[in-house]
N, C-alpha and C. Protein backbone atom coordinates (compact mmCIF):
# COMPACT_ATOMS: atom_id res chain seq x y z
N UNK A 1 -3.41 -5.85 -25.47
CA UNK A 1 -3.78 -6.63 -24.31
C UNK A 1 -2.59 -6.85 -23.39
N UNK A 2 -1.15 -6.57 -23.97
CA UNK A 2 -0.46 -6.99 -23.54
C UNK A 2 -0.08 -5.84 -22.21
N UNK A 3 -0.52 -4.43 -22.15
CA UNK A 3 -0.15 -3.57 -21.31
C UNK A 3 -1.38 -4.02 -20.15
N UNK A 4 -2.85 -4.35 -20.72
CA UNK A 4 -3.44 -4.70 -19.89
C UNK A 4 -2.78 -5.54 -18.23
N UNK A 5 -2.05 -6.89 -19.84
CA UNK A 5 -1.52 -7.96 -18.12
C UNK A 5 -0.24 -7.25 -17.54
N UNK A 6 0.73 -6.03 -17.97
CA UNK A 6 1.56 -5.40 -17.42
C UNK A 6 0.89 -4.25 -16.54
N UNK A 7 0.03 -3.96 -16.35
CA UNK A 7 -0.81 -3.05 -15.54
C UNK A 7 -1.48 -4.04 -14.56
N UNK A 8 -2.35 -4.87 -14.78
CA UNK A 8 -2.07 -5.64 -13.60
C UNK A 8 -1.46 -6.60 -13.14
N UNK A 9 -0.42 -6.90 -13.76
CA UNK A 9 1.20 -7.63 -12.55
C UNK A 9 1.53 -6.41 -11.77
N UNK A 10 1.84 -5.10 -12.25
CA UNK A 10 2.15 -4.22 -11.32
C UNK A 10 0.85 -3.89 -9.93
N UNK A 11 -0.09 -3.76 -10.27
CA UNK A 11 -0.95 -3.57 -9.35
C UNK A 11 -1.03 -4.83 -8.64
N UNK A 12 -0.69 -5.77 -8.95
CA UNK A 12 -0.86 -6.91 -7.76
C UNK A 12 0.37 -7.03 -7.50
N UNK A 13 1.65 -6.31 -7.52
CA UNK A 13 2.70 -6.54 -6.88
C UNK A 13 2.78 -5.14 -5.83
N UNK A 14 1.43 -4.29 -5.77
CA UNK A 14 1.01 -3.15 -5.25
C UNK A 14 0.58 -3.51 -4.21
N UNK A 15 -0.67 -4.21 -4.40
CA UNK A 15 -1.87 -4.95 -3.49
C UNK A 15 -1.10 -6.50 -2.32
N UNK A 16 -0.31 -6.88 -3.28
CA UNK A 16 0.23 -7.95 -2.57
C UNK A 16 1.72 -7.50 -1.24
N UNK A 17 2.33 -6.12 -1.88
CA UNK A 17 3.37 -5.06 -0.67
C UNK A 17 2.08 -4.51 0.18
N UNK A 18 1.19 -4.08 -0.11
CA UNK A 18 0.29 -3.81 0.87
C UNK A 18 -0.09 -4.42 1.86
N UNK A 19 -0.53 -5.43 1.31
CA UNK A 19 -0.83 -6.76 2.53
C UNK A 19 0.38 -7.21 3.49
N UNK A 20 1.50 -7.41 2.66
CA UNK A 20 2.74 -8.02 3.51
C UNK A 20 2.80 -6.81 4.47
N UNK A 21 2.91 -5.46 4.27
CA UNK A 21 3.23 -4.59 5.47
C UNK A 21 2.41 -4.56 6.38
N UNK A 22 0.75 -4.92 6.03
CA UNK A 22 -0.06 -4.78 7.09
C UNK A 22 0.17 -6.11 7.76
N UNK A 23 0.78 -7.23 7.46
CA UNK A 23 1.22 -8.26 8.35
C UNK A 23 2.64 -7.85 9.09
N UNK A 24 3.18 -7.50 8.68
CA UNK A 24 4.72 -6.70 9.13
C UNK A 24 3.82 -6.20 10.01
N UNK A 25 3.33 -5.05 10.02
CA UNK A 25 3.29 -4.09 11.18
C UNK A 25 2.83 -5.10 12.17
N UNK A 26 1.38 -6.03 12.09
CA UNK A 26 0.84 -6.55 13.05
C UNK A 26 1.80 -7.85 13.99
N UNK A 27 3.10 -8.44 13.12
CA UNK A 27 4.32 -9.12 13.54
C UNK A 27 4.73 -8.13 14.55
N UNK A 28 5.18 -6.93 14.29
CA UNK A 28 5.85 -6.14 15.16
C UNK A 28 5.21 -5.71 16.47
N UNK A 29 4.10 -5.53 16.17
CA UNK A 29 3.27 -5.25 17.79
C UNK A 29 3.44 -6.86 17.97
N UNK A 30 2.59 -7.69 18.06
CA UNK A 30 2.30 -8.95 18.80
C UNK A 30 3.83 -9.25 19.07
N UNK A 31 5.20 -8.86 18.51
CA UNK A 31 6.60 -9.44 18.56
C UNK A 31 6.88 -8.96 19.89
N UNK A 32 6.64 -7.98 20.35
CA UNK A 32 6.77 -7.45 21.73
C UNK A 32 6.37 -8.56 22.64
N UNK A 33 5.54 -9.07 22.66
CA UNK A 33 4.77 -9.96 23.83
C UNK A 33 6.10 -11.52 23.74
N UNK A 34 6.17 -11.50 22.56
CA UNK A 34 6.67 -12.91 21.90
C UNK A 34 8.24 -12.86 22.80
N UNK A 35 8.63 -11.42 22.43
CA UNK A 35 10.19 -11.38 23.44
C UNK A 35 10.09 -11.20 24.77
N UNK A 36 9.06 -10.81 25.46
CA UNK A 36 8.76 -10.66 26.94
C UNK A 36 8.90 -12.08 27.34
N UNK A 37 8.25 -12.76 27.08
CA UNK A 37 7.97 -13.92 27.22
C UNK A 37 9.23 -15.16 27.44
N UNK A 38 9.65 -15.29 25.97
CA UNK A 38 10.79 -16.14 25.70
C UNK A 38 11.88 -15.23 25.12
N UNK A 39 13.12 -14.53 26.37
CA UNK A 39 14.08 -14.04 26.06
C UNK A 39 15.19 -15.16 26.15
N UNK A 40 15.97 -14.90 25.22
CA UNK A 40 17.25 -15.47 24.96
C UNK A 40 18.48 -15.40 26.64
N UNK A 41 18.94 -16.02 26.92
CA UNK A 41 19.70 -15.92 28.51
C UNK A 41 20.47 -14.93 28.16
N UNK A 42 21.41 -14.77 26.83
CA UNK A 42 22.47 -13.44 26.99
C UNK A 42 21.51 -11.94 26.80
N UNK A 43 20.65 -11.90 26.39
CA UNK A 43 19.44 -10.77 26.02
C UNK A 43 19.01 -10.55 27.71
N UNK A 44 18.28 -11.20 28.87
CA UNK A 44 18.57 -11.59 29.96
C UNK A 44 19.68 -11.09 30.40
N UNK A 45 20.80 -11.37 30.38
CA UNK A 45 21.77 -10.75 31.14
C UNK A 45 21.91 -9.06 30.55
N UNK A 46 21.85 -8.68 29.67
CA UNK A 46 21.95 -7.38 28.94
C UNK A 46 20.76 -6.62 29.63
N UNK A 47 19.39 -6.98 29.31
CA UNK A 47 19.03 -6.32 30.49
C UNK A 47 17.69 -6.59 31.46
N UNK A 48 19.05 -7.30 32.67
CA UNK A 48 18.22 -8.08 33.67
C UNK A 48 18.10 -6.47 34.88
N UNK A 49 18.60 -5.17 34.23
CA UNK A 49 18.67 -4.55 35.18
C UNK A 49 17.18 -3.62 34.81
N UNK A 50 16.36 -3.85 33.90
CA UNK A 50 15.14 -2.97 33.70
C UNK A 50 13.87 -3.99 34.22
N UNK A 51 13.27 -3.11 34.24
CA UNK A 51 11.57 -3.58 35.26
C UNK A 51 10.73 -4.14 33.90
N UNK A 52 9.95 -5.00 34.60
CA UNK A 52 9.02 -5.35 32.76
C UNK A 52 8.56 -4.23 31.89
N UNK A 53 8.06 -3.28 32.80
CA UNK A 53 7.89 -2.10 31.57
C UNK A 53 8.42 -1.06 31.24
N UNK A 54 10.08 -1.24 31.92
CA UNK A 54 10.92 -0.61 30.78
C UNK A 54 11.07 -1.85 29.82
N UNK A 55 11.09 -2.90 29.65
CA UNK A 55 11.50 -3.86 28.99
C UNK A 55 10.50 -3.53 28.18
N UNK A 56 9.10 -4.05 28.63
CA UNK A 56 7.80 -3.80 27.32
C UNK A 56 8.17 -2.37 26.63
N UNK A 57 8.51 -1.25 27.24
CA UNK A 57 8.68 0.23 26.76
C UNK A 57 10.13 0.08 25.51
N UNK A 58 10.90 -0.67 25.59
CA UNK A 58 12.09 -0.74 25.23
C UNK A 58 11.93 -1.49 23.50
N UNK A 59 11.22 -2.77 24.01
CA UNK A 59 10.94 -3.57 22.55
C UNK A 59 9.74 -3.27 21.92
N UNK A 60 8.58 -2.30 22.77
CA UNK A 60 7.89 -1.63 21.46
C UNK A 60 8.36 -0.24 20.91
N UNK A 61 9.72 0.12 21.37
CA UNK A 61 10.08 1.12 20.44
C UNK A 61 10.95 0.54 19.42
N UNK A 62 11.51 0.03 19.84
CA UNK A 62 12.16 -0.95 19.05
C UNK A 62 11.24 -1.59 17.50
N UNK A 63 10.12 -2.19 17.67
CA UNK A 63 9.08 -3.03 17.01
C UNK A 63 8.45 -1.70 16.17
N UNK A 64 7.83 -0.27 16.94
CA UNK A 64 7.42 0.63 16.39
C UNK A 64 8.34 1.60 15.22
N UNK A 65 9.85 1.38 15.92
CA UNK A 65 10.55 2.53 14.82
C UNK A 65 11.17 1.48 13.05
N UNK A 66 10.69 0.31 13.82
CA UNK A 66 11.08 -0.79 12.30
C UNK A 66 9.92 -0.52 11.13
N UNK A 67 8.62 -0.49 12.07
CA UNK A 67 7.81 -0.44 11.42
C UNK A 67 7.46 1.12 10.53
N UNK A 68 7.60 1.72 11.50
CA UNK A 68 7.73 3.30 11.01
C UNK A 68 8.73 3.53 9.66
N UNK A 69 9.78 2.82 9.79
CA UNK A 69 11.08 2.43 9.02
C UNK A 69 10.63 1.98 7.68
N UNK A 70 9.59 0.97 8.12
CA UNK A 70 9.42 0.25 6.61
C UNK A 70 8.08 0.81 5.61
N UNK A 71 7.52 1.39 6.46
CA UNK A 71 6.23 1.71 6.02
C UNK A 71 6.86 3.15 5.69
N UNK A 72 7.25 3.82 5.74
CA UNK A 72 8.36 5.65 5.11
C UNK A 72 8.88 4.85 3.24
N UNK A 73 9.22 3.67 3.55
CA UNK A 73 9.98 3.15 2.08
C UNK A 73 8.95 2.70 1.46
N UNK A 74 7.82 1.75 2.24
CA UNK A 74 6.78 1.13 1.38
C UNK A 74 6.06 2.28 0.60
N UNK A 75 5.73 3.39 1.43
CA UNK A 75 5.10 4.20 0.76
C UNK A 75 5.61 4.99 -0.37
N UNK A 76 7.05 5.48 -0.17
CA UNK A 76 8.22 6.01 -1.43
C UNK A 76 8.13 4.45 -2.89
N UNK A 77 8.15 3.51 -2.49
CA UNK A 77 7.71 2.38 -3.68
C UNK A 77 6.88 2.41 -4.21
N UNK A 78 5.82 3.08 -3.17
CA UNK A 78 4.13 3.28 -3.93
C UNK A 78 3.75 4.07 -5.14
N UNK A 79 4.61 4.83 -4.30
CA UNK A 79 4.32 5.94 -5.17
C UNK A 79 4.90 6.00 -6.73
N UNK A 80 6.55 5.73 -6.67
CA UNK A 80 6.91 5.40 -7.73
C UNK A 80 6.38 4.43 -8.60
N UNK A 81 5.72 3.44 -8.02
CA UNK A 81 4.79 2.08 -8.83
C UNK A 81 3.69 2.52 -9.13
N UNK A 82 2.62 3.46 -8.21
CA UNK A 82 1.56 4.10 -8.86
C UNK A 82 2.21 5.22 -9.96
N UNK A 83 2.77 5.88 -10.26
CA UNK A 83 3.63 6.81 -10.64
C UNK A 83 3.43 5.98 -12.36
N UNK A 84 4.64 5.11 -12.29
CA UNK A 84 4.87 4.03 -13.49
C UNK A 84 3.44 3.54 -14.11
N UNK A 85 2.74 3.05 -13.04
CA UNK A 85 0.95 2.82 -13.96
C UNK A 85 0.32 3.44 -14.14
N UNK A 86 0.62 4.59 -13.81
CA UNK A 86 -0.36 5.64 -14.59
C UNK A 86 0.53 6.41 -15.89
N UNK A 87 1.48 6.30 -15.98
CA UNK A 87 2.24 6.54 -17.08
C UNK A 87 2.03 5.84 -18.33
N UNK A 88 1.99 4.41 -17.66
CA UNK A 88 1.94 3.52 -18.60
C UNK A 88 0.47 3.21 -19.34
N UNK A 89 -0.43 3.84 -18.48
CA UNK A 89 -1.68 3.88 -19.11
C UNK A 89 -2.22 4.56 -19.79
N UNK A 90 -1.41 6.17 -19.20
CA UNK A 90 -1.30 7.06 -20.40
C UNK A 90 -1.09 6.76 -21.87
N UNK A 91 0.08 6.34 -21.99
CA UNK A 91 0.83 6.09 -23.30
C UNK A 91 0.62 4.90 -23.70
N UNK A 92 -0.09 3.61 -23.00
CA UNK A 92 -0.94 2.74 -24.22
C UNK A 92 -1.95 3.66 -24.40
N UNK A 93 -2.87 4.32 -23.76
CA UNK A 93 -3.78 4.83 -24.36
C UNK A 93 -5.25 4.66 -23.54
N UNK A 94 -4.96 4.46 -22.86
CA UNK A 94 -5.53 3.39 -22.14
C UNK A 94 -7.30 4.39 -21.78
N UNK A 95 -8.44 3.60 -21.21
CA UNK A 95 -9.53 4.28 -20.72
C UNK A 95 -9.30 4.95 -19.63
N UNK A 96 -10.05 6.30 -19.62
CA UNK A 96 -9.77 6.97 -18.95
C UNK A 96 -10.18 6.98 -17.34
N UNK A 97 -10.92 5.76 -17.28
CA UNK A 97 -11.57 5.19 -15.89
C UNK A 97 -9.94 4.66 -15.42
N UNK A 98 -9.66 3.76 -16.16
CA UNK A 98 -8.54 3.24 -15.44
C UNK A 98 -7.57 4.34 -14.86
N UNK A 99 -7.23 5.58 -16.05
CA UNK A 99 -6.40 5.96 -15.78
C UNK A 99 -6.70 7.15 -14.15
N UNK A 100 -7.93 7.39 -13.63
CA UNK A 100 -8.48 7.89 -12.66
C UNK A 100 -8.30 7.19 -11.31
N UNK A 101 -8.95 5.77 -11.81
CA UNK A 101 -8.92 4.93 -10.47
C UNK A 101 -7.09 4.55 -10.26
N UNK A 102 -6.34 4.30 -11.12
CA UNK A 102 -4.82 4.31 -10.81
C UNK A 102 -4.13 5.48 -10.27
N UNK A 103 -4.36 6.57 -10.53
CA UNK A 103 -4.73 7.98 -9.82
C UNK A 103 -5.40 8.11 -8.65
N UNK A 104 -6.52 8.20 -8.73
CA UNK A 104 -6.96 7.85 -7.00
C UNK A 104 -5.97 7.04 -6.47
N UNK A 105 -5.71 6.09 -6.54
CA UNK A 105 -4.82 4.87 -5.68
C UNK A 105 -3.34 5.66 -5.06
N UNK A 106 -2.81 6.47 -6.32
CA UNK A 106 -1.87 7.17 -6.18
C UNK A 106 -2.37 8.48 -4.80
N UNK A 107 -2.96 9.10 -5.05
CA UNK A 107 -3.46 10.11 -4.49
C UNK A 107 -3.83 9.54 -2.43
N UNK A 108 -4.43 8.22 -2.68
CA UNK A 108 -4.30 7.29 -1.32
C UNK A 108 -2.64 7.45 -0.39
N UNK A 109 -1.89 6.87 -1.04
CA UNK A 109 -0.54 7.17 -1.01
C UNK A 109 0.10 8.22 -0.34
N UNK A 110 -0.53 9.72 -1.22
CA UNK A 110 0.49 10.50 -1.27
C UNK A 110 -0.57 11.35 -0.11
N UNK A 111 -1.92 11.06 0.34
CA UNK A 111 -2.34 11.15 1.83
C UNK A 111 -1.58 11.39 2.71
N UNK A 112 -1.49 9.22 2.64
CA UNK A 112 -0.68 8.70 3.92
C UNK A 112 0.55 9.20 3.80
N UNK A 113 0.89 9.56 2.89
CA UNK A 113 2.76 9.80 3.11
C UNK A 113 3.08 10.94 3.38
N UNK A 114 2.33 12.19 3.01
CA UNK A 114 2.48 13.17 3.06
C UNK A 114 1.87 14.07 4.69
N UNK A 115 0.71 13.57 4.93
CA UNK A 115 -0.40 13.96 5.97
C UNK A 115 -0.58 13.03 6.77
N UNK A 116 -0.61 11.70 6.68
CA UNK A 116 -1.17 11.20 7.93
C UNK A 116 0.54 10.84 9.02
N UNK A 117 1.36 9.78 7.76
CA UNK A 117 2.32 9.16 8.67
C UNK A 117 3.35 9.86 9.54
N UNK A 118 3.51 11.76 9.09
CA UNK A 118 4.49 12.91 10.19
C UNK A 118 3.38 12.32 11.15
N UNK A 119 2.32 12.54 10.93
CA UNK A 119 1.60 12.76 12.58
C UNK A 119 2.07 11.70 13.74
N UNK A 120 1.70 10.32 12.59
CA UNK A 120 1.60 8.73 13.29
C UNK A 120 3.19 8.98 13.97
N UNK A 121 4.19 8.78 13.65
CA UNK A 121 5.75 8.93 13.68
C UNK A 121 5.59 10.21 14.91
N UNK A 122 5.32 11.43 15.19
CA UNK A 122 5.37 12.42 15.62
C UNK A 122 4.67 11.70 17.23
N UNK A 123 3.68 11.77 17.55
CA UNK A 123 2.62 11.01 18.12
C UNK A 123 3.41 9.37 19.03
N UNK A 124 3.64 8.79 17.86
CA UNK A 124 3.77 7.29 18.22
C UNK A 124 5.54 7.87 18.90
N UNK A 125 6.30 8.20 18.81
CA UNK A 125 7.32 8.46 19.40
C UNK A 125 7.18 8.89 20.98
N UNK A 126 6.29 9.90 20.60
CA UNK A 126 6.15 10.85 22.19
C UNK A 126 5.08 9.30 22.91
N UNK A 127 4.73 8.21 22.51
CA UNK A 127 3.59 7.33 23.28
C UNK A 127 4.50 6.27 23.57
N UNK A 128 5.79 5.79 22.99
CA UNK A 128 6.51 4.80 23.47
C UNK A 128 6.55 4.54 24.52
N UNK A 129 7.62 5.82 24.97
CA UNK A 129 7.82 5.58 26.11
C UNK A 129 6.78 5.92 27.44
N UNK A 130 5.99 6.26 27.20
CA UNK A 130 4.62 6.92 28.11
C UNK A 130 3.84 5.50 28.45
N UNK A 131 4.03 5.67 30.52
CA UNK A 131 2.99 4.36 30.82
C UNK A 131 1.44 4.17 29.65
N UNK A 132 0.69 3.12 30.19
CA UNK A 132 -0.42 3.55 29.28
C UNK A 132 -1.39 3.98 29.67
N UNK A 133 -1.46 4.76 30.85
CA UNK A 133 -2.68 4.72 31.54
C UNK A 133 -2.53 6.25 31.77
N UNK A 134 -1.47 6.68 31.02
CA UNK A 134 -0.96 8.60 30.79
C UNK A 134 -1.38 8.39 29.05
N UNK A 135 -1.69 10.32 28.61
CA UNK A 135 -1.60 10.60 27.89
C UNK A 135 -2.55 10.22 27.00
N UNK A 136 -3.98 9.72 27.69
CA UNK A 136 -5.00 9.38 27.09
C UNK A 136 -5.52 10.01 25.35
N UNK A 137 -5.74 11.50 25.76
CA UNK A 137 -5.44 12.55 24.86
C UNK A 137 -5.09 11.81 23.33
N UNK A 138 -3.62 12.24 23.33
CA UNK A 138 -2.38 11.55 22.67
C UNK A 138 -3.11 10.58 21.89
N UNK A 139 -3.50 9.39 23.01
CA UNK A 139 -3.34 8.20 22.71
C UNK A 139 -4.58 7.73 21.43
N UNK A 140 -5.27 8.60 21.72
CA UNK A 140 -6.96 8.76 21.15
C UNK A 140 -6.71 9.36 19.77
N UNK A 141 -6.25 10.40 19.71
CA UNK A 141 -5.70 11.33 18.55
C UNK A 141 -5.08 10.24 17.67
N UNK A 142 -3.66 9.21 17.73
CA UNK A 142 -2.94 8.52 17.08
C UNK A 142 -3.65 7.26 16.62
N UNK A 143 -4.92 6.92 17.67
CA UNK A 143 -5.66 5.36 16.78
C UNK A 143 -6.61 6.20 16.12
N UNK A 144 -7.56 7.55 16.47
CA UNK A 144 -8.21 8.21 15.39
C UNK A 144 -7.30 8.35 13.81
N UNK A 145 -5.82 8.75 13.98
CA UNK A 145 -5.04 9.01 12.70
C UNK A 145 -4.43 7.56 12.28
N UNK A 146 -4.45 6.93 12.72
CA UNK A 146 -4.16 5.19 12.50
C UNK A 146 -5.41 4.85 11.86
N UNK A 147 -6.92 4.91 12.35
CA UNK A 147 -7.72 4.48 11.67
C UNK A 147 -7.94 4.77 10.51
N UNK A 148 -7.75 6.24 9.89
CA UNK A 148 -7.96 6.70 9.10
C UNK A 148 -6.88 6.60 7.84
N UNK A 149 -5.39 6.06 8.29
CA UNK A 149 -4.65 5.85 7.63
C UNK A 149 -4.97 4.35 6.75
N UNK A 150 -5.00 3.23 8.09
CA UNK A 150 -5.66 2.17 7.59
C UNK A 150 -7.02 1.78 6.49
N UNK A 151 -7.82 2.87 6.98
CA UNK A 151 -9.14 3.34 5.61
C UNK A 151 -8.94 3.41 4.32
N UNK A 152 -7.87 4.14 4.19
CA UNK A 152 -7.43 4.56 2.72
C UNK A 152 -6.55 3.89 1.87
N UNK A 153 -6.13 2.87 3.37
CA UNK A 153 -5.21 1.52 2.42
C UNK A 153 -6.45 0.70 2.13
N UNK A 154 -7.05 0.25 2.67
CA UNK A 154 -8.51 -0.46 2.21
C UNK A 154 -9.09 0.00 1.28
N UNK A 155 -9.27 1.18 1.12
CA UNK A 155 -9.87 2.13 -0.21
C UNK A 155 -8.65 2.07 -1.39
N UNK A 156 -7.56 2.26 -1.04
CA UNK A 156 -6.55 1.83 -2.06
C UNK A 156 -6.27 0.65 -2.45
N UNK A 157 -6.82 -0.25 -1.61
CA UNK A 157 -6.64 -1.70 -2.24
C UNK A 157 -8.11 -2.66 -2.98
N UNK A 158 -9.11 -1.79 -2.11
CA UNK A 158 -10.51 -1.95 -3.14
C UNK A 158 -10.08 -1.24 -4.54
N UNK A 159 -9.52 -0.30 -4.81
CA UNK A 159 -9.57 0.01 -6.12
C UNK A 159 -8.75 -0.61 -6.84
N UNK A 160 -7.68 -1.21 -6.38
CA UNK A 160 -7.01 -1.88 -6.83
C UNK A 160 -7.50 -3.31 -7.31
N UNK A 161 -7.75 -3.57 -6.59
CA UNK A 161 -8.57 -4.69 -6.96
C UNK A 161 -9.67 -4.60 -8.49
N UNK A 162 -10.26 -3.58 -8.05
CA UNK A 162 -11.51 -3.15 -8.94
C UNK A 162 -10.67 -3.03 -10.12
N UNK A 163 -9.49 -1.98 -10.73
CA UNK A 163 -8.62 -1.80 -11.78
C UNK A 163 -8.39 -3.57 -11.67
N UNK A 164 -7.90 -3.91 -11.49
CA UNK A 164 -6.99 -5.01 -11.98
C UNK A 164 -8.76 -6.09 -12.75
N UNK A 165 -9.58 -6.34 -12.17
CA UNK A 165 -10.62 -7.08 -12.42
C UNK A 165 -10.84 -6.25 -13.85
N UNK A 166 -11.10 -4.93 -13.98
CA UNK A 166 -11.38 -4.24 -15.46
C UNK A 166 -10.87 -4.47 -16.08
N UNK A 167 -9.30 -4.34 -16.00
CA UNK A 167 -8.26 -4.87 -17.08
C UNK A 167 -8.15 -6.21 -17.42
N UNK A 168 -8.67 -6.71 -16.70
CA UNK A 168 -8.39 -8.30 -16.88
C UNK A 168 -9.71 -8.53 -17.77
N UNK A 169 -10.53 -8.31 -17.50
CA UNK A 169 -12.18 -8.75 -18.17
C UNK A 169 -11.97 -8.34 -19.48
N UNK A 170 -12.60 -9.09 -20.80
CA UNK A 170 -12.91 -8.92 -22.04
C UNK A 170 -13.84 -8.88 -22.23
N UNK A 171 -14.33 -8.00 -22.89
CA UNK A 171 -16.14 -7.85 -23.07
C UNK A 171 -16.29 -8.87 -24.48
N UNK A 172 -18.05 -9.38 -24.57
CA UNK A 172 -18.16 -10.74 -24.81
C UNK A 172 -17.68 -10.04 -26.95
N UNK A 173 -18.10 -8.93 -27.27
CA UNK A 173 -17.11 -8.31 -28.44
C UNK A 173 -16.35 -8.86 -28.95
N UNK A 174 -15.05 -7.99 -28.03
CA UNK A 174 -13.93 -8.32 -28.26
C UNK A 174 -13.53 -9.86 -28.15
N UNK A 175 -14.29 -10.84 -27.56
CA UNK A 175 -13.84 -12.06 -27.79
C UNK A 175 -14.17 -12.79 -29.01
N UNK A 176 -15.71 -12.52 -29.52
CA UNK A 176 -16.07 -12.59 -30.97
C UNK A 176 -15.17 -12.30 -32.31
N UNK A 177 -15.04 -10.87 -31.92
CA UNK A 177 -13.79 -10.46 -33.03
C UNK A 177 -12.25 -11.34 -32.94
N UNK A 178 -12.09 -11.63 -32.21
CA UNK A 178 -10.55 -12.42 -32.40
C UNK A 178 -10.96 -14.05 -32.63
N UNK A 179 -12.03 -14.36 -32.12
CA UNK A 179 -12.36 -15.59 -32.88
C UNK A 179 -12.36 -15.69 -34.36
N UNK A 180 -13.54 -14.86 -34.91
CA UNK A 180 -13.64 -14.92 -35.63
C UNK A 180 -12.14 -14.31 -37.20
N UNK A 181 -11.43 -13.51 -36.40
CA UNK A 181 -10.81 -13.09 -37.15
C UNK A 181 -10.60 -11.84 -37.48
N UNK A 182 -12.39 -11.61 -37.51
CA UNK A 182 -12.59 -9.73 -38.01
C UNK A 182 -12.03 -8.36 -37.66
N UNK A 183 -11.74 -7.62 -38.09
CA UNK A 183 -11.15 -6.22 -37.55
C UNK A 183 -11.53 -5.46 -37.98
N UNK A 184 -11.56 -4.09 -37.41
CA UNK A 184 -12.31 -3.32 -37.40
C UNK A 184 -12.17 -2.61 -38.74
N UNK A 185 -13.10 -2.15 -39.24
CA UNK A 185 -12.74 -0.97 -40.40
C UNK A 185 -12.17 0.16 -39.93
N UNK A 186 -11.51 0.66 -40.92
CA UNK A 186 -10.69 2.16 -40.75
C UNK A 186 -11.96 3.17 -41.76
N UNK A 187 -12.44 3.92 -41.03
CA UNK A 187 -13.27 4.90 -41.64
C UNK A 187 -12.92 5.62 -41.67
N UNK A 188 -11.56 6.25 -42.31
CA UNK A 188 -10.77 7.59 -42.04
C UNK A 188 -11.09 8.16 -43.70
N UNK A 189 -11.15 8.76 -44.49
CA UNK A 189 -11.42 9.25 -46.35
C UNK A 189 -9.82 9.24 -46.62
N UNK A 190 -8.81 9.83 -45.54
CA UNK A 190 -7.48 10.08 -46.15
C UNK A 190 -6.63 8.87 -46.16
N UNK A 191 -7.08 7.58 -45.67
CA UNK A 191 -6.22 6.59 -45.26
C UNK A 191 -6.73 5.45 -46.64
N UNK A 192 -7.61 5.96 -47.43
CA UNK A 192 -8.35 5.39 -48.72
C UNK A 192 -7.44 5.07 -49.91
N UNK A 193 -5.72 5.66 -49.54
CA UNK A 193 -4.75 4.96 -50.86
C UNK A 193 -4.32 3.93 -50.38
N UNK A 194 -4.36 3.35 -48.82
CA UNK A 194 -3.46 2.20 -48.39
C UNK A 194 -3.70 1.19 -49.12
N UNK A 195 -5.42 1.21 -49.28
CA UNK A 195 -5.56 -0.42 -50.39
C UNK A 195 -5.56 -0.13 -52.12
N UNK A 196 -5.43 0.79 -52.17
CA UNK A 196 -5.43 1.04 -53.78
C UNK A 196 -4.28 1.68 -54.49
């Protein structure tokens, strides 16, 4: 039972980096508006010589390449943490549902990391600096590959969820047997000298 609650502390320290980045990223867009707004006087003097939308153009590249930044590492963590729970489920022994859906989760991951985020990064670079009322195209293509990135974190974190609820649940059995004491018989013919 005990790999059980080590399989899910890791998956909720999975599910819970998931969430914080999807608040990270959404800090970093809305942070743009937040510095337009209320700049610091020496930030102001640095640069009182750009128009508001080089300024807006300036602090969402700024806001976009942090995020790009953190979400390249979040996903290299993922992987290594999905990586580790499925190892570890291997070698307790574990059901083979779990060890699929911790797999899928992995496989979510190595999507986004592999296929979706060159594009997002590729895309979101060439859109920084581009008014917004250019490059429609572009612009359509990167929330189509944004949506779809976002999907599979939702699908990776429903399963996550779902694994961690399996592992956690005891069927009403196994709670009988440890009450009571009982254990299972060994029905093996060759294991028949241990008691005699």
């Amino acid at each position: 039972m005990h790999t059980r609650r080590l399989i899910s502390f890791l998956v909720g320290i999975w599910i819970c980096g998931s969430l914080f980045m999807m608040w990270i990223v959404n800090q970093n867009t809305e942070g743009v508006s937040r510095l337009l707004v209320a700049q610091p006087q020496k930030m102001q003097q640095i640069i009182f010589t750009l128009t508001e939308s080089e300024k807006r153009n300036l602090f969402l590249y700024a806001g976009n390449e942090l995020t790009r930044y953190y979400a390249n590492d979040w996903e290299w963590i993922q992987l290594f943490l999905g990586a580790a729970i499925v190892a570890i489920l291997i070698s307790a022994r574990q059901s083979k549902q779990f060890i699929i859906v911790a797999s899928l989760m992995v496989v979510c991951v190595l999507a986004t990391h592999f296929l979706l985020t060159p594009q997002l990064i590729g895309l979101g670079r060439n859109l920084d600096f581009g008014p917004p009322d250019q490059f429609a195209a572009e612009r359509r293509q990167h929330a189509s590959i944004w949506n779809l990135y976002i999907g599979l974190d939702l699908v990776k974190l429903a399963l996550g969820l779902g694994l961690t609820a399996q592992l956690l649940k005891r069927g009403p059995d196994e709670k009988r047997r440890r009450r009571s004491g009982k254990v299972d018989e060994i029905q093996y013919p060759n294991y028949g000298h241990i008691d005699g």
